[in-house]
Each structure stands twice: as structure tokens, then as C-alpha cells.
Protein backbone atom coordinates (compact mmCIF):
# COMPACT_ATOMS: atom_id res chain seq x y z
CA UNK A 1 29.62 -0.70 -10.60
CA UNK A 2 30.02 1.26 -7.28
CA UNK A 3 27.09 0.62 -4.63
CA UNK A 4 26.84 4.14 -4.93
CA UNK A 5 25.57 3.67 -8.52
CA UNK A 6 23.91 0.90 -7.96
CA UNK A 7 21.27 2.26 -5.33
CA UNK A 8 20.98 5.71 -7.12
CA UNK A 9 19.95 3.40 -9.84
CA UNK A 10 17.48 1.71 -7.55
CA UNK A 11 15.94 5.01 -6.57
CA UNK A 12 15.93 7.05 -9.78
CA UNK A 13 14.07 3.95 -11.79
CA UNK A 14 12.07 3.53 -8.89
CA UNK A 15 12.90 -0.23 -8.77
CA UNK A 16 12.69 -0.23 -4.88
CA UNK A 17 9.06 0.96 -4.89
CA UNK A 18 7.88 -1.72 -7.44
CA UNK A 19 9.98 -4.47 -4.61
CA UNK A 20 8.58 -2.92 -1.59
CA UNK A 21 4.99 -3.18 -3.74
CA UNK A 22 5.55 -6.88 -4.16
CA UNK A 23 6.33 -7.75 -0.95
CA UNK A 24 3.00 -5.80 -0.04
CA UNK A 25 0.66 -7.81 -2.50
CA UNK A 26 2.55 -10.94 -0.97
CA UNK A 27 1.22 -9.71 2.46
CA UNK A 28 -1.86 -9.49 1.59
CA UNK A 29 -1.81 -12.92 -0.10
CA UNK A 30 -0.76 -14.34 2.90
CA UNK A 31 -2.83 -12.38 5.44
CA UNK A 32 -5.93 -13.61 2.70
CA UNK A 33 -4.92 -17.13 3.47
CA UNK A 34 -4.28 -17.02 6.90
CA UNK A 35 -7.41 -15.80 7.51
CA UNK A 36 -9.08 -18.36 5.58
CA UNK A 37 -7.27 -21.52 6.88
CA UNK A 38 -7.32 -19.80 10.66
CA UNK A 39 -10.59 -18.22 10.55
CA UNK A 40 -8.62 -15.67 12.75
CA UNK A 41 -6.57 -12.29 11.71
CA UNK A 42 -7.63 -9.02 10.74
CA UNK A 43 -10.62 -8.07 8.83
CA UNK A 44 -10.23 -7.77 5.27
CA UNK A 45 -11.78 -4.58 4.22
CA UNK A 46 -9.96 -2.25 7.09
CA UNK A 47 -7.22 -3.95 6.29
CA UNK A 48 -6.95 -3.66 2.60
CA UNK A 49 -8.32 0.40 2.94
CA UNK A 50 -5.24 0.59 4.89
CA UNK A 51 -2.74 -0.97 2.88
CA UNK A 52 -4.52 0.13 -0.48
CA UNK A 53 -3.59 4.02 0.88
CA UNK A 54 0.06 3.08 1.16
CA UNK A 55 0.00 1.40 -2.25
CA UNK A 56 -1.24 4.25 -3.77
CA UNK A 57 1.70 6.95 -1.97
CA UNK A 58 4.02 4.55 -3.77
CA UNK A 59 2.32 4.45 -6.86
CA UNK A 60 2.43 8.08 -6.63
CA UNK A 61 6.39 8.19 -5.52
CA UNK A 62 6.90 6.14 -8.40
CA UNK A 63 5.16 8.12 -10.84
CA UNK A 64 6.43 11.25 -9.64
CA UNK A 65 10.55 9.13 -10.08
CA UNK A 66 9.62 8.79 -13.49
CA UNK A 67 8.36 12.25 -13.70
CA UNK A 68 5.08 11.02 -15.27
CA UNK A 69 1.74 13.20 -15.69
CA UNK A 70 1.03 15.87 -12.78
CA UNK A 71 -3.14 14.53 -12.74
CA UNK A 72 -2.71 10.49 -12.68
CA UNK A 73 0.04 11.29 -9.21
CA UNK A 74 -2.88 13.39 -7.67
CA UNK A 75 -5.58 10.89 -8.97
CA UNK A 76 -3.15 8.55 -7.00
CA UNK A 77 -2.99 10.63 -4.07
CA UNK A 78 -6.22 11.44 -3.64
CA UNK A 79 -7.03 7.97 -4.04
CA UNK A 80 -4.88 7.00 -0.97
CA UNK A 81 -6.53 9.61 0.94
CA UNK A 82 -10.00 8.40 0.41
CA UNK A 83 -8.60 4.84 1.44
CA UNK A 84 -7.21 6.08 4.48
CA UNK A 85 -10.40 7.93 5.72
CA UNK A 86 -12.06 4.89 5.23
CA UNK A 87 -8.94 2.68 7.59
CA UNK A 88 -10.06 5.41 9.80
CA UNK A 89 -13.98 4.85 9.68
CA UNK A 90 -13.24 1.74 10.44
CA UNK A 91 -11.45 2.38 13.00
CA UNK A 92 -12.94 5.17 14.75
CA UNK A 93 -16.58 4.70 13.89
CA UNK A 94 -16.45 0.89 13.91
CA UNK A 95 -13.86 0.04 16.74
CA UNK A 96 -15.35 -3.22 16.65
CA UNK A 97 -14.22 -4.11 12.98
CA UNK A 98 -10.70 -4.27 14.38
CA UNK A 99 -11.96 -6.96 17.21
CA UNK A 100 -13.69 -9.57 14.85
CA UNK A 101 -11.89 -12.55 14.56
């Protein structure tokens, strides 16, 4: 198999987005436990708001790769854009949720 085949593969099964979301919830695993062995690191809500809205664009990329149903891709969309007007409450309204330690 040509690595031409082999990465159209990767994109047209969407096999990419469900690595890249892996490596996300291992992120937040670690970022979880960091904070809890540390006591230091970013708050956890702002945080997860702002990495739930990028989990849900791929969610929706994915979808959309497998040519899935038109509503549950703008459920997902939406959803990421309510999660990233929250990130931004958080950090606009609240500036000092990003300070806590």
C-alpha cells in the first residue's frame, strides 16, 4: 500500500480524528492529575469548556467524514459553540479563573 493510500484512508474513515481525540482525553487525564498531585495548573471547568468545544468540531468533522445525519453534526456544532462562549466567560468576565492556582 502506497502512503498515498494509506493517509487518504486515514482521512476518509476519519481514523485521525478518533487519534487526535485520544490524545485529547489523555490530556485531560493528565492535566486532572497534575492538578491534583500539584495543587497547581489550570482550572478545570475553563479548561474543559475549552477543550470540550474542540472535541465537539471533531466530533462534528468526523460525522460529517462519514457523511452521517445533517442534525446530530449541528447538535455537535452548536454544542461546541455554547462551550466556547462559556471558555470565553471565563475568560473575559472572570479573568481571575485563569489566575487560580
Amino acid at each position: 500500500m502506497t502512503p498515498e493510500l494509506l493517509w487518504s484512508g486515514v482521512w476518509s474513515e476519519g481514523r485521525l480524528i478518533d487519534v487526535m481525540l485520544a490524545l485529547v482525553a489523555v490530556e485531560v487525564l493528565v492535566v486532572a492529575v497534575m492538578r491534583q498531585r500539584k495543587r497547581r495548573g489550570p482550572p478545570m471547568l475553563p479548561f474543559l469548556c475549552n477543550v470540550l468545544a474542540g472535541a465537539c468540531l471533531m466530533l462534528a468533522l468526523r460525522e460529517a467524514f462519514h457523511a452521517q445525519s445533517i442534525p446530530l453534526i449541528l447538535v455537535l456544532v452548536s454544542a461546541s459553540g455554547l462551550f466556547h462562549l462559556l471558555d470565553l466567560y471565563f475568560r473575559w468576565v472572570r479573568p481571575s479563573a485563569g489566575v487560580r492556582t
